[in-house]
PDB file of N, CA and C in Angstrom:
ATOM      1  N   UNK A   1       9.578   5.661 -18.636  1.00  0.00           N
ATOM      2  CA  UNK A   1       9.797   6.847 -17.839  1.00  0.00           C
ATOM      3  C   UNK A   1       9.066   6.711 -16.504  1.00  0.00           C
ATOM      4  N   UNK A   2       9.900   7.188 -15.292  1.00  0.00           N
ATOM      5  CA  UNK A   2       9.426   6.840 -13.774  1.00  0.00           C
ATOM      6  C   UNK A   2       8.569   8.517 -13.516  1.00  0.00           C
ATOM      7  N   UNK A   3       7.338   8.232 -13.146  1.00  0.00           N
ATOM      8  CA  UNK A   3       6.849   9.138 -13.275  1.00  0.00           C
ATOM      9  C   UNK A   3       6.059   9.476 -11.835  1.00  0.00           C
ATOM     10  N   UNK A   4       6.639   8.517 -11.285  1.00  0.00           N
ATOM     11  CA  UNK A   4       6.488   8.430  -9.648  1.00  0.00           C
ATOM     12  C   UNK A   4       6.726   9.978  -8.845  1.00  0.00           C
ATOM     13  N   UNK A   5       5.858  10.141  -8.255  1.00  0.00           N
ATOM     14  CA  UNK A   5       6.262  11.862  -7.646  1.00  0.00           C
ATOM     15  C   UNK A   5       6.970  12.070  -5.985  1.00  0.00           C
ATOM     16  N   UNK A   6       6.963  10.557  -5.570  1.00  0.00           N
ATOM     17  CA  UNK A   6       6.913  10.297  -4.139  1.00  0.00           C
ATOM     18  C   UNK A   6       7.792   8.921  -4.052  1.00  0.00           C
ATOM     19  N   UNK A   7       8.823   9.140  -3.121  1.00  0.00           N
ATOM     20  CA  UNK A   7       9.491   7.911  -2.607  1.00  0.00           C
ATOM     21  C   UNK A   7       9.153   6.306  -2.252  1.00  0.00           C
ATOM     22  N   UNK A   8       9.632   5.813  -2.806  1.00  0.00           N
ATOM     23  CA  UNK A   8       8.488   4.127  -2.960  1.00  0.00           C
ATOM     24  C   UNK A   8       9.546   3.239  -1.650  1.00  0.00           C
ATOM     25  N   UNK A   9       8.943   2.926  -0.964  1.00  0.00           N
ATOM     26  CA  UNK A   9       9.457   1.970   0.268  1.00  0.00           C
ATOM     27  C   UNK A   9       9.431   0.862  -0.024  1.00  0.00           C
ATOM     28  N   UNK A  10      10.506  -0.070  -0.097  1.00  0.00           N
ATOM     29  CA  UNK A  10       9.478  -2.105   0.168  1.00  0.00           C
ATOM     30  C   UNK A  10       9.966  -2.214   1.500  1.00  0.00           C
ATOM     31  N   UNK A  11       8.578  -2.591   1.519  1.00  0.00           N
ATOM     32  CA  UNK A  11       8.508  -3.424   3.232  1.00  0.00           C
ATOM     33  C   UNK A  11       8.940  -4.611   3.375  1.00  0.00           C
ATOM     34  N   UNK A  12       9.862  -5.232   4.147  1.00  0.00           N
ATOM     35  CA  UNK A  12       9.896  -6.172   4.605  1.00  0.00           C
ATOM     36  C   UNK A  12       9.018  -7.020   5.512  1.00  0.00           C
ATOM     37  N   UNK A  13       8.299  -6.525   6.207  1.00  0.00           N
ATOM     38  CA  UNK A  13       7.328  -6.971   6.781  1.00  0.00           C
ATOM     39  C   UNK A  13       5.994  -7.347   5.888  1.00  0.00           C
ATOM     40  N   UNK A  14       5.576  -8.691   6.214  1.00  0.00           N
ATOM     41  CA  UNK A  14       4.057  -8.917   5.242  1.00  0.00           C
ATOM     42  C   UNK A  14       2.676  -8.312   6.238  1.00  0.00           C
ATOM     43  N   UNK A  15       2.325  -7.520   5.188  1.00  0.00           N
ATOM     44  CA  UNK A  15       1.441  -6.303   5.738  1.00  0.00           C
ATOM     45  C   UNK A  15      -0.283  -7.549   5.046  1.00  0.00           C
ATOM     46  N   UNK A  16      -0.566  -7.903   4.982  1.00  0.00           N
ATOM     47  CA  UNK A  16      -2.323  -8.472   4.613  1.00  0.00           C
ATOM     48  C   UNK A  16      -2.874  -6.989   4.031  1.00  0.00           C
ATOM     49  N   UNK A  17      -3.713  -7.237   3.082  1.00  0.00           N
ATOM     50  CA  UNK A  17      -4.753  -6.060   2.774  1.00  0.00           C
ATOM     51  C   UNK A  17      -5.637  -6.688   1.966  1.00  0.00           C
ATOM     52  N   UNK A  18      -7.087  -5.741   2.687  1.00  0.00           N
ATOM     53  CA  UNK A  18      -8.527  -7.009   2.594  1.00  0.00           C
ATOM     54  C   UNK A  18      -9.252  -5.817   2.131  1.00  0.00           C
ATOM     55  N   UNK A  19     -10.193  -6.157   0.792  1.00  0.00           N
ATOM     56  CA  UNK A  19     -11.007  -5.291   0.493  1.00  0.00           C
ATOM     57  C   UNK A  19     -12.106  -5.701   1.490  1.00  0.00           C
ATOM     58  N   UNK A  20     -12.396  -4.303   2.116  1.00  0.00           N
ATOM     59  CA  UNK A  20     -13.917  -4.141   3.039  1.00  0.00           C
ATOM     60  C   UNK A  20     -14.874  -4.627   2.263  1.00  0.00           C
ATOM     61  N   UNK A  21     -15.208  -4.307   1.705  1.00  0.00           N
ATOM     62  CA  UNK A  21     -16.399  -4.444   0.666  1.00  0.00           C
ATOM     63  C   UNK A  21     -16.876  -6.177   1.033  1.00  0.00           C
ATOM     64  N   UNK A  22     -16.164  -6.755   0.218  1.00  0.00           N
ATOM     65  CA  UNK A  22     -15.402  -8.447   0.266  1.00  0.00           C
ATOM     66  C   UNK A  22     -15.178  -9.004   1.316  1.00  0.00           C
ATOM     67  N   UNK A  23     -14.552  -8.969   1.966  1.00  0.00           N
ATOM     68  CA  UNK A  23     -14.226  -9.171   3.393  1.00  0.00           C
ATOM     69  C   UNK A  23     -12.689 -10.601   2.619  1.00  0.00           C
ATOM     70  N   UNK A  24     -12.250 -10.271   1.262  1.00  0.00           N
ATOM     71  CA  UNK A  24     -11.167 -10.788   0.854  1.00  0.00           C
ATOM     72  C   UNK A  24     -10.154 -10.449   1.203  1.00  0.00           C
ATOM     73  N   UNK A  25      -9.024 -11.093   1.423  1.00  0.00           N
ATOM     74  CA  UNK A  25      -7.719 -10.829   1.421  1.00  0.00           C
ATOM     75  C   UNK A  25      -7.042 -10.405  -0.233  1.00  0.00           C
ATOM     76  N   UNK A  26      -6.497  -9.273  -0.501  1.00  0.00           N
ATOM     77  CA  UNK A  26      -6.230  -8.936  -1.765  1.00  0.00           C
ATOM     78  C   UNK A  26      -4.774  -9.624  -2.231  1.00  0.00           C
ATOM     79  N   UNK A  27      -4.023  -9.988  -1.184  1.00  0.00           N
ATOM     80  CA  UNK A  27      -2.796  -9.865  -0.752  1.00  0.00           C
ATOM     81  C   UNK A  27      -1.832  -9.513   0.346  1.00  0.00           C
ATOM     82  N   UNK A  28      -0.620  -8.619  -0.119  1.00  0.00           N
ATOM     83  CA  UNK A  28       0.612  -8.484   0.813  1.00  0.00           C
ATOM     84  C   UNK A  28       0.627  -6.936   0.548  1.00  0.00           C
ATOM     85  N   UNK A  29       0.875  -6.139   1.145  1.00  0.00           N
ATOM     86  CA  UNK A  29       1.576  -4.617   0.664  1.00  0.00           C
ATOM     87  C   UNK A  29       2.934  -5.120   0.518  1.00  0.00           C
ATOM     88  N   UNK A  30       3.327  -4.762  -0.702  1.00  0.00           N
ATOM     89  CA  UNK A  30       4.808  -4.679  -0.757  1.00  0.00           C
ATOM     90  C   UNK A  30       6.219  -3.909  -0.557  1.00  0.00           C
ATOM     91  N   UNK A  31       5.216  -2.781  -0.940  1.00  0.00           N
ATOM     92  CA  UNK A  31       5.679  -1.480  -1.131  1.00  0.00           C
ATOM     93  C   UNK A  31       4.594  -0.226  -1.014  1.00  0.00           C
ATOM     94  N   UNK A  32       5.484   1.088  -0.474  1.00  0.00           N
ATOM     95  CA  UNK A  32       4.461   1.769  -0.258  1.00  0.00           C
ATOM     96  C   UNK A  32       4.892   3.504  -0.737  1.00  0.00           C
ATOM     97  N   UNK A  33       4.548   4.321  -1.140  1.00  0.00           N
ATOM     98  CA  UNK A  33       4.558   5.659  -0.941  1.00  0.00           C
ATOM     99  C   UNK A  33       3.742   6.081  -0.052  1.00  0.00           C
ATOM    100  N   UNK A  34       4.039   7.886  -0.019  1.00  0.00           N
ATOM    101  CA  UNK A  34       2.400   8.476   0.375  1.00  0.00           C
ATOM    102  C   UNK A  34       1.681   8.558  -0.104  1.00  0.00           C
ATOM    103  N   UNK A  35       2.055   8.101  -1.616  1.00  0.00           N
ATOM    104  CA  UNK A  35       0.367   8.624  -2.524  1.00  0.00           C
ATOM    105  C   UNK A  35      -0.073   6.857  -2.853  1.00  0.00           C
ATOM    106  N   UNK A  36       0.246   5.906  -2.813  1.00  0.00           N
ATOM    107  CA  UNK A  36       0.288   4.371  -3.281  1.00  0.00           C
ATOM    108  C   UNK A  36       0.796   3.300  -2.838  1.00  0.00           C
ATOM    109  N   UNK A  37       1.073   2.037  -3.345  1.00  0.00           N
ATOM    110  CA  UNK A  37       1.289   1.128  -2.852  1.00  0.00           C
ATOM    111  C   UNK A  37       1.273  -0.366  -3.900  1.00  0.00           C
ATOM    112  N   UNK A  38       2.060  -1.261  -3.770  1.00  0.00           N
ATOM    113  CA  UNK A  38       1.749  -1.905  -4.666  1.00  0.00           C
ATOM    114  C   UNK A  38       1.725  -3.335  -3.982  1.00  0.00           C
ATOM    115  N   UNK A  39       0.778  -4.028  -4.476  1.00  0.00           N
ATOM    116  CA  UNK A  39       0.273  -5.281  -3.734  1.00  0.00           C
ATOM    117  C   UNK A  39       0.656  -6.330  -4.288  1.00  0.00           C
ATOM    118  N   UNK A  40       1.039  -7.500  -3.576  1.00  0.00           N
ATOM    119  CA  UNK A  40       1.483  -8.565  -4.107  1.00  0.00           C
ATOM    120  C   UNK A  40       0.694 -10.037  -3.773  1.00  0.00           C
ATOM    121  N   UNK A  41      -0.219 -10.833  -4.989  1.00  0.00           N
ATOM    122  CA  UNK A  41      -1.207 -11.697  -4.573  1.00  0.00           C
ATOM    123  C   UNK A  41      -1.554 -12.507  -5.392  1.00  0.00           C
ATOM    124  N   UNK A  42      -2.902 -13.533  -5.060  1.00  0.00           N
ATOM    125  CA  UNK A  42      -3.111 -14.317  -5.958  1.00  0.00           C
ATOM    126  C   UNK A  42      -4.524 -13.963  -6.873  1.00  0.00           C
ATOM    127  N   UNK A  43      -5.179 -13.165  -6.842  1.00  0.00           N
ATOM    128  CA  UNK A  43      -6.754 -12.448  -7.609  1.00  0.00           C
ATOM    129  C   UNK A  43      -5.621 -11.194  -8.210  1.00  0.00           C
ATOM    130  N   UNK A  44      -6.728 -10.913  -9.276  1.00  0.00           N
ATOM    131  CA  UNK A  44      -6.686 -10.008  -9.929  1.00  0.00           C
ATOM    132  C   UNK A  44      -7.579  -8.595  -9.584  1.00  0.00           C
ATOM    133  N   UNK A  45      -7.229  -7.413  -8.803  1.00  0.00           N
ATOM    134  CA  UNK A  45      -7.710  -6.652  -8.694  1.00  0.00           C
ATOM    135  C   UNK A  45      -8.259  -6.039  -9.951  1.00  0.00           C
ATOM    136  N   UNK A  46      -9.330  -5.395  -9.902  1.00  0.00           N
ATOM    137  CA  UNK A  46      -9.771  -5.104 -11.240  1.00  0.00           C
ATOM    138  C   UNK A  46      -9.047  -3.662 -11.699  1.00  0.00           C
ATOM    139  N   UNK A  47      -8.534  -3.224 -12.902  1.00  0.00           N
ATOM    140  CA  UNK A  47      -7.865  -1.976 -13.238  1.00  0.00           C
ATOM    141  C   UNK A  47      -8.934  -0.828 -13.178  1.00  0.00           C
ATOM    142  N   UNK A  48      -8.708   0.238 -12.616  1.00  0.00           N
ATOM    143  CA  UNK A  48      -9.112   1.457 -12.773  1.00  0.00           C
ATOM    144  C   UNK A  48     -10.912   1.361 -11.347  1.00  0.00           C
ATOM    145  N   UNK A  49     -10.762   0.401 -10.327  1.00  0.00           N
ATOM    146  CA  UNK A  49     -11.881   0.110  -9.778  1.00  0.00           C
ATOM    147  C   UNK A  49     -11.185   0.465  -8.437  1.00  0.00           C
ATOM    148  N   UNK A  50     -12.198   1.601  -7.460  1.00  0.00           N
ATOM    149  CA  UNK A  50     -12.154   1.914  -6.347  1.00  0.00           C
ATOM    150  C   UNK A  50     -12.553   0.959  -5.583  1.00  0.00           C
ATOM    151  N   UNK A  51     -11.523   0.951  -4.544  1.00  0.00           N
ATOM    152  CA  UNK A  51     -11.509   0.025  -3.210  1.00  0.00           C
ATOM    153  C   UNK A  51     -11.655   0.463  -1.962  1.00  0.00           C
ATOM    154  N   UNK A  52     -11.977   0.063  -1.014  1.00  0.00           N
ATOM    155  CA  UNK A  52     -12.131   0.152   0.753  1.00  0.00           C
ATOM    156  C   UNK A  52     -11.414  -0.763   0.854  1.00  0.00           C
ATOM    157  N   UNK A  53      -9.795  -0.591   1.387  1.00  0.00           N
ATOM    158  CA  UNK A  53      -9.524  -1.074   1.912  1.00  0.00           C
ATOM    159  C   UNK A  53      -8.995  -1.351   3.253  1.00  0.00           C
ATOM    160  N   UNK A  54      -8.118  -2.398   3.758  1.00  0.00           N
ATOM    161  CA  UNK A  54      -7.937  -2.151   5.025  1.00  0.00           C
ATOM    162  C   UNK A  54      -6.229  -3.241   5.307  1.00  0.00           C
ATOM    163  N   UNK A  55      -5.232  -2.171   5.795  1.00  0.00           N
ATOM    164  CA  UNK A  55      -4.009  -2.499   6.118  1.00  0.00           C
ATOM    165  C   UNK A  55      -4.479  -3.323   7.333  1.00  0.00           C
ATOM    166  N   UNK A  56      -3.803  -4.404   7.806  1.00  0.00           N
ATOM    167  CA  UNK A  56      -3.705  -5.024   8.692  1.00  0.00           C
ATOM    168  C   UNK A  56      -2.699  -5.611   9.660  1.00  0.00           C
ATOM    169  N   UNK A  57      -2.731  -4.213  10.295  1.00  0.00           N
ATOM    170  CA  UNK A  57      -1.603  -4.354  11.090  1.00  0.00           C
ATOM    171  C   UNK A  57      -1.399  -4.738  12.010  1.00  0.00           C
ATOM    172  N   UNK A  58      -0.692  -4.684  12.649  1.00  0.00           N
ATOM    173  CA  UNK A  58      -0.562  -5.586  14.309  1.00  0.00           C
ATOM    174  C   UNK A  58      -1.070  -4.559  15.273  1.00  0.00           C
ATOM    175  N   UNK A  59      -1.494  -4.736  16.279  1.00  0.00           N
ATOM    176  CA  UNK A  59      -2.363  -3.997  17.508  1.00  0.00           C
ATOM    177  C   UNK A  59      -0.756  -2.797  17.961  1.00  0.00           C
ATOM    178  N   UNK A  60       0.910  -3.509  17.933  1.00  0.00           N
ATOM    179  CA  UNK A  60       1.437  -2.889  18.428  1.00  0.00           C
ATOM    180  C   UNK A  60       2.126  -1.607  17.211  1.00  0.00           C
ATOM    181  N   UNK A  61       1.275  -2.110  15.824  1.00  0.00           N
ATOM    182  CA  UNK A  61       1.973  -0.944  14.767  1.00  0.00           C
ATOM    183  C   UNK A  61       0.936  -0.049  14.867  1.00  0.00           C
ATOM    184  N   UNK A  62      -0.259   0.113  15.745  1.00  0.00           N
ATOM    185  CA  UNK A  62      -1.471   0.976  15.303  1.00  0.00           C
ATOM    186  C   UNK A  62      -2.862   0.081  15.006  1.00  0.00           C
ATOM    187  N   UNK A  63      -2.797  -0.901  14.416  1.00  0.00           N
ATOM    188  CA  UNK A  63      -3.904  -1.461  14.375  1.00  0.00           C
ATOM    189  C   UNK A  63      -4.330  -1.182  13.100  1.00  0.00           C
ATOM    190  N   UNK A  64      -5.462  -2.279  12.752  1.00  0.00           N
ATOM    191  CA  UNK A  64      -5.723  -2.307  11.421  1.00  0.00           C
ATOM    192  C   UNK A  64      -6.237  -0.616  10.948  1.00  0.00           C
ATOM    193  N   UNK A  65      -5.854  -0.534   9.237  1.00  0.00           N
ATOM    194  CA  UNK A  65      -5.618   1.132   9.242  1.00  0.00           C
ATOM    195  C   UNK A  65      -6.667   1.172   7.764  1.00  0.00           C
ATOM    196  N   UNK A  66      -7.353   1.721   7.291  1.00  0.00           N
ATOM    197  CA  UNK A  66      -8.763   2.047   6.124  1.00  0.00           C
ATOM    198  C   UNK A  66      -8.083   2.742   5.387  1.00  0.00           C
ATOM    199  N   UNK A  67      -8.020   2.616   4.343  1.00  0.00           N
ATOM    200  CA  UNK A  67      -7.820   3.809   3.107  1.00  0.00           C
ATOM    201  C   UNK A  67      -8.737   3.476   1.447  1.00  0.00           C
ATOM    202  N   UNK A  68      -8.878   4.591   0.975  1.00  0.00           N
ATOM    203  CA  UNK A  68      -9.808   4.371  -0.095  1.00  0.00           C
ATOM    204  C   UNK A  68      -8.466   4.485  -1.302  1.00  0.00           C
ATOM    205  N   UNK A  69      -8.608   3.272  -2.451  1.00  0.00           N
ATOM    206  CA  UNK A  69      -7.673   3.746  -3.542  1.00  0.00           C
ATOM    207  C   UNK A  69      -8.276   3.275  -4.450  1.00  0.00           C
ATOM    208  N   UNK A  70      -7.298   3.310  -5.381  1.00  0.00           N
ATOM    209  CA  UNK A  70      -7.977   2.929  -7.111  1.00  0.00           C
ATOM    210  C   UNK A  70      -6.640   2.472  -7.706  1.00  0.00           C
ATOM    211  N   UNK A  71      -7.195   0.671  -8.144  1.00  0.00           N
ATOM    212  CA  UNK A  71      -6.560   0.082  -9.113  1.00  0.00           C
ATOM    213  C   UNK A  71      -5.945   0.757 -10.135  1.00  0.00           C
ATOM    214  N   UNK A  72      -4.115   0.644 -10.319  1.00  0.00           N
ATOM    215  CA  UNK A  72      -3.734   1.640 -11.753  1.00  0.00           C
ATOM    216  C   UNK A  72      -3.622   0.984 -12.623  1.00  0.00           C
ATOM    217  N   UNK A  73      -3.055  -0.312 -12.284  1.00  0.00           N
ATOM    218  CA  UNK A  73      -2.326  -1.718 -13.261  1.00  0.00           C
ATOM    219  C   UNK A  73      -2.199  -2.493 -12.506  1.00  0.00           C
ATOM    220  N   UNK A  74      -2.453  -3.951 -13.071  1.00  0.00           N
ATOM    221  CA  UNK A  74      -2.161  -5.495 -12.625  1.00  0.00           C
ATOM    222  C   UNK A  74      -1.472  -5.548 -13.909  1.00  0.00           C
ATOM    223  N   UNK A  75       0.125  -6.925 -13.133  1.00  0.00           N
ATOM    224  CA  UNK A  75       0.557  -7.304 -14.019  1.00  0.00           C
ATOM    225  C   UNK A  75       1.062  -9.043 -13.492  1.00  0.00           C
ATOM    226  N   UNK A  76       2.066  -9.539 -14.666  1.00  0.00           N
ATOM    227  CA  UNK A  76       2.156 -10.588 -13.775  1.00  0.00           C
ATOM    228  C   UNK A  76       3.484 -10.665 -12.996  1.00  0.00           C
ATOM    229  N   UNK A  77       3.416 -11.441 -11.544  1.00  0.00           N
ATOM    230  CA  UNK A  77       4.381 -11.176 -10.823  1.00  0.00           C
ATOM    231  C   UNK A  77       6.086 -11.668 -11.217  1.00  0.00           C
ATOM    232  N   UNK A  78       7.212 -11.539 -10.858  1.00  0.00           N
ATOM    233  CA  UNK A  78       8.367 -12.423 -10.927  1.00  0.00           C
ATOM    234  C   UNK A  78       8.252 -13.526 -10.046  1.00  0.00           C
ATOM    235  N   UNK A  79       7.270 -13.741  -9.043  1.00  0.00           N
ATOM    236  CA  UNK A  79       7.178 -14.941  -7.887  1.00  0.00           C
ATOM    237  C   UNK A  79       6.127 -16.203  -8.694  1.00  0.00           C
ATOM    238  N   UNK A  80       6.400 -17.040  -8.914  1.00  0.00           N
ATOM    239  CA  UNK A  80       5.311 -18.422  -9.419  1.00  0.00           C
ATOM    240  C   UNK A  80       3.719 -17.508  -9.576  1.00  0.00           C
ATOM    241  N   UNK A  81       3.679 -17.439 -10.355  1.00  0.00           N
ATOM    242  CA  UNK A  81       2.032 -16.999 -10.524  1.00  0.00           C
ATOM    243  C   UNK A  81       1.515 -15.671  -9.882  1.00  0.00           C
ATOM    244  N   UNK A  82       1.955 -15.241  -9.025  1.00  0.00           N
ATOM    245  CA  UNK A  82       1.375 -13.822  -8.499  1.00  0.00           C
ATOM    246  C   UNK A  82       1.169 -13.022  -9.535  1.00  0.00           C
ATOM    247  N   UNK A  83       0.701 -12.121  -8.991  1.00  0.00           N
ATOM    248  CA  UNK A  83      -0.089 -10.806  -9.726  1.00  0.00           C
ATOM    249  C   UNK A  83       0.456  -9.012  -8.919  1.00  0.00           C
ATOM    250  N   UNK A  84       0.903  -8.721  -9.090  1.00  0.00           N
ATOM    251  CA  UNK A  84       1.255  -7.162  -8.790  1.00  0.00           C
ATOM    252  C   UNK A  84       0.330  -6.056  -9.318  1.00  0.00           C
ATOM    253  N   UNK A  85       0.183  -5.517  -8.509  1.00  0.00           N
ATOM    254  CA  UNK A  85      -0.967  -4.313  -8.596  1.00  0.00           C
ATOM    255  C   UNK A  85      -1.020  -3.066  -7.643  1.00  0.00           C
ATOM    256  N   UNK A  86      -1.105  -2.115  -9.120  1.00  0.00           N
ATOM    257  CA  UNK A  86      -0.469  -0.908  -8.191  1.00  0.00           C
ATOM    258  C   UNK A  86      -1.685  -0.252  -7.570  1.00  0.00           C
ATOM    259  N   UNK A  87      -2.088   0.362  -6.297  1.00  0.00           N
ATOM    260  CA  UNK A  87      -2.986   1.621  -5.929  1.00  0.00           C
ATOM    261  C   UNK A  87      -2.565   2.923  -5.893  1.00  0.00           C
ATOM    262  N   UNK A  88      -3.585   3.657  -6.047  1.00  0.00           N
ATOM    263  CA  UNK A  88      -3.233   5.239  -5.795  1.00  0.00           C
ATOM    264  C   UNK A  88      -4.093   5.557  -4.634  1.00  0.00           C
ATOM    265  N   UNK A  89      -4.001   6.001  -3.818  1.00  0.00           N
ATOM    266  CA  UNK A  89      -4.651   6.682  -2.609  1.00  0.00           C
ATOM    267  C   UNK A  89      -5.557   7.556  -3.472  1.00  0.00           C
ATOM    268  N   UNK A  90      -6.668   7.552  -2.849  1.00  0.00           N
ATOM    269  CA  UNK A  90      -7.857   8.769  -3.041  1.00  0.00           C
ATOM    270  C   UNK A  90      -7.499   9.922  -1.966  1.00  0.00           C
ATOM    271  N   UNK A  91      -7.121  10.931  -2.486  1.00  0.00           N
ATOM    272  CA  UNK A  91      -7.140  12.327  -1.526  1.00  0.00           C
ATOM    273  C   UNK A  91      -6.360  12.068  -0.535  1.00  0.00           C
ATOM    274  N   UNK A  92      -5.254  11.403  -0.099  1.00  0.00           N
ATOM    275  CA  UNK A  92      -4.636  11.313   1.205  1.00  0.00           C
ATOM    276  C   UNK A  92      -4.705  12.357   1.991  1.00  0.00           C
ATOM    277  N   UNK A  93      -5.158  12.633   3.122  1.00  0.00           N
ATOM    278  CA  UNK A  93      -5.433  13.513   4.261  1.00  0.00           C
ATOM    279  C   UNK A  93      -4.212  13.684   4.773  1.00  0.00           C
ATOM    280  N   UNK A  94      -3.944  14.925   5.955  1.00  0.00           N
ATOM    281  CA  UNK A  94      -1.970  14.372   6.689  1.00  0.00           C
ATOM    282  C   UNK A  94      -2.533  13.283   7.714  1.00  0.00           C
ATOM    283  N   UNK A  95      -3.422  12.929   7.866  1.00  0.00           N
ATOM    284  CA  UNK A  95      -3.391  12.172   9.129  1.00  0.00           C
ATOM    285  C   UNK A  95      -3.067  10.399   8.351  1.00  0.00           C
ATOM    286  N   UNK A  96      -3.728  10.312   6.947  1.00  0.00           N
ATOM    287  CA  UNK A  96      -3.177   9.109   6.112  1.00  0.00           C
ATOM    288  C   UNK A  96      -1.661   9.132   5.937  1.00  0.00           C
ATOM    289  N   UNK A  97      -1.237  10.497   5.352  1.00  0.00           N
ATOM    290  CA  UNK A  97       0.193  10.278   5.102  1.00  0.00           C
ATOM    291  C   UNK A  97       1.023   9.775   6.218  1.00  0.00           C
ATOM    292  N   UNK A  98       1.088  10.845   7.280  1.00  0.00           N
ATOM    293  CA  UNK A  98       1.623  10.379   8.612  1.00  0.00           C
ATOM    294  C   UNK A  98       1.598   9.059   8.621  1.00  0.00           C
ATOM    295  N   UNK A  99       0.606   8.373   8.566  1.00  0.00           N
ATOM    296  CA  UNK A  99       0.192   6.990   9.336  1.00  0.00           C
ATOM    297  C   UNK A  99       0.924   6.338   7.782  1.00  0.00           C
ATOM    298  N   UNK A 100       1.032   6.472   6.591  1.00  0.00           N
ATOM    299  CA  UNK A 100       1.958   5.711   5.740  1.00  0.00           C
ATOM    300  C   UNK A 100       3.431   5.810   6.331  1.00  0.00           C
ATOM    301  N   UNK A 101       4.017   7.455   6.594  1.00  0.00           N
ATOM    302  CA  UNK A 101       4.836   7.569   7.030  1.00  0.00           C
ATOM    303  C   UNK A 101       5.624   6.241   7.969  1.00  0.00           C
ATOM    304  N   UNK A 102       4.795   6.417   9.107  1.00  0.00           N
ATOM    305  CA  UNK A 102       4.935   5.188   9.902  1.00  0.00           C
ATOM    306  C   UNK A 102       5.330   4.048   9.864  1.00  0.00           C
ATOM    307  N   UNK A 103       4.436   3.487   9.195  1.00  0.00           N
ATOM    308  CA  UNK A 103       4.269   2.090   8.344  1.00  0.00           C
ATOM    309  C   UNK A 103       5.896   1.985   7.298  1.00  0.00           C
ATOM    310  N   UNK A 104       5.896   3.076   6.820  1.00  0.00           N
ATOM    311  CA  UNK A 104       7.556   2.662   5.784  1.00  0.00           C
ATOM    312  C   UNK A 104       8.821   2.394   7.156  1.00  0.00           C
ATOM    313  N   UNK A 105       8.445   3.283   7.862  1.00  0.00           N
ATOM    314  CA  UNK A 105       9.489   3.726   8.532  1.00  0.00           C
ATOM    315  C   UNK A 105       9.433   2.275  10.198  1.00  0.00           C
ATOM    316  N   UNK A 106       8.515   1.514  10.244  1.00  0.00           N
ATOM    317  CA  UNK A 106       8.308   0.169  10.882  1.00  0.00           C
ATOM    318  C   UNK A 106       9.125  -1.209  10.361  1.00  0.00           C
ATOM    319  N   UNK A 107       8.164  -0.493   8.797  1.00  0.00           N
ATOM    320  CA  UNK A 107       8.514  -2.003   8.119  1.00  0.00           C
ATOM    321  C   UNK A 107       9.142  -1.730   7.000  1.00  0.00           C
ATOM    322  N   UNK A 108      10.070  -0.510   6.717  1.00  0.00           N
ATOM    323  CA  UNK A 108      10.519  -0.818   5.417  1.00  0.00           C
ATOM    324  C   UNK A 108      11.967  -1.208   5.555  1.00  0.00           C
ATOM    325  N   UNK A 109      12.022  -2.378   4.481  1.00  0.00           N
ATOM    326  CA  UNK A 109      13.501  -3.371   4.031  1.00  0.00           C
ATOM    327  C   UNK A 109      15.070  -2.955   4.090  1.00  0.00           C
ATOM    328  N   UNK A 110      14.887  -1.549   3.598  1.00  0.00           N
ATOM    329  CA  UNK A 110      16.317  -0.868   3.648  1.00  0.00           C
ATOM    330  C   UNK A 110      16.779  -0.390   5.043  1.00  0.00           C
ATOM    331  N   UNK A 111      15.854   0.036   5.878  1.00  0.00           N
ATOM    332  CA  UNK A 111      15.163   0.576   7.062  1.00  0.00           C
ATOM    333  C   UNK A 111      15.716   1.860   6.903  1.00  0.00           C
ATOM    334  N   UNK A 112      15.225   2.582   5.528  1.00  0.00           N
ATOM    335  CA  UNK A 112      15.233   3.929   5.542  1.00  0.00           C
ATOM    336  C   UNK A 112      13.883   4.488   6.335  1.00  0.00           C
ATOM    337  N   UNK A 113      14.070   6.033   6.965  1.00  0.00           N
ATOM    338  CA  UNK A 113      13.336   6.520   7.572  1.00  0.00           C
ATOM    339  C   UNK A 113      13.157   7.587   6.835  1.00  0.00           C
ATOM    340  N   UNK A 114      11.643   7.777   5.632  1.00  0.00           N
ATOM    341  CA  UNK A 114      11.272   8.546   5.522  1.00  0.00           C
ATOM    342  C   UNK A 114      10.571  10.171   6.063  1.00  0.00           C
ATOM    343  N   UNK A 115      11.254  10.927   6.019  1.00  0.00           N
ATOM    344  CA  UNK A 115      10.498  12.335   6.571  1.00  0.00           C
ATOM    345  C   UNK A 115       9.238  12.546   6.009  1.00  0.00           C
ATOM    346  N   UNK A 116       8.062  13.202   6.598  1.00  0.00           N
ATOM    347  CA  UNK A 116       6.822  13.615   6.224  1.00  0.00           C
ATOM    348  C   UNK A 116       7.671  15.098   5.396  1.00  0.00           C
ATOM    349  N   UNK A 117       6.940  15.246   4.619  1.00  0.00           N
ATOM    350  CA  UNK A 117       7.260  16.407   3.738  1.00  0.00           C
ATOM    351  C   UNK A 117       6.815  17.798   4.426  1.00  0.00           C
ATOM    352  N   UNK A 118       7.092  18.941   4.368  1.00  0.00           N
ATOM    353  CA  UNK A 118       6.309  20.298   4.847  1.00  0.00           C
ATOM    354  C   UNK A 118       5.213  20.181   3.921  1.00  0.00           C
ATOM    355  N   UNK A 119       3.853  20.849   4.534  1.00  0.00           N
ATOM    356  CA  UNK A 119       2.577  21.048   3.797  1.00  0.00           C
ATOM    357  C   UNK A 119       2.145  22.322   4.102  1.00  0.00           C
ATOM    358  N   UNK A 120       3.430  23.537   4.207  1.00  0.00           N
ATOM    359  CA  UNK A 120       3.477  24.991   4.647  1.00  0.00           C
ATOM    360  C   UNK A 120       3.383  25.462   3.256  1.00  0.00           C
TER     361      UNK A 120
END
């Protein structure tokens, strides 16, 4: 059962995302909602462990972008050995959503253009 509450984007574009903490590369964003995202790589993020991380974007999409999330599941990928792993955003603010907004609507594959939702 899809228990997803929010529209899931894949990006076509390879997005990098580096835990701060680490100063590691975790991976690729693959895909994104407003509330998550799911990463595509070679480490195993740890399940249920809060991250600092950091989108890395190009200077002309906004520039590299911070968000705090938490590991839901790693599994193993359909690509030679990768690892897939989902985040949940901690508390998304509108100024995070917006700026996901963005980001689907730059780089996502279908080149659907997601609307920001009313928060009236």
């Amino acid at each position: 059962m899809n228990t997803r509450s929010n529209d899931r984007h894949h990006l076509g574009g390879e997005i990098p995302i580096v835990d701060i903490e680490t100063k590691e590369e975790l991976g690729f964003v693959c895909d994104l909602s407003l509330t998550g995202m799911m990463i595509i790589g070679d480490e195993a993020p740890v399940k249920g462990q809060r991250y600092n991380l950091t989108l890395n974007l190009k200077e002309a999409d906004g520039g590299p972008f911070n968000i705090v999330a938490t590991c839901r599941w790693v599994k193993m990928g359909d690509l030679d050995d990768t690892l897939e792993s989902g985040f949940l955003l901690e508390e998304p603010d509108e100024n995070t959503k917006e700026r996901m907004i963005n980001i689907a609507q730059q780089y996502d594959f279908f080149g659907e253009s997601p609307d920001l939702p009313d928060t009236e």
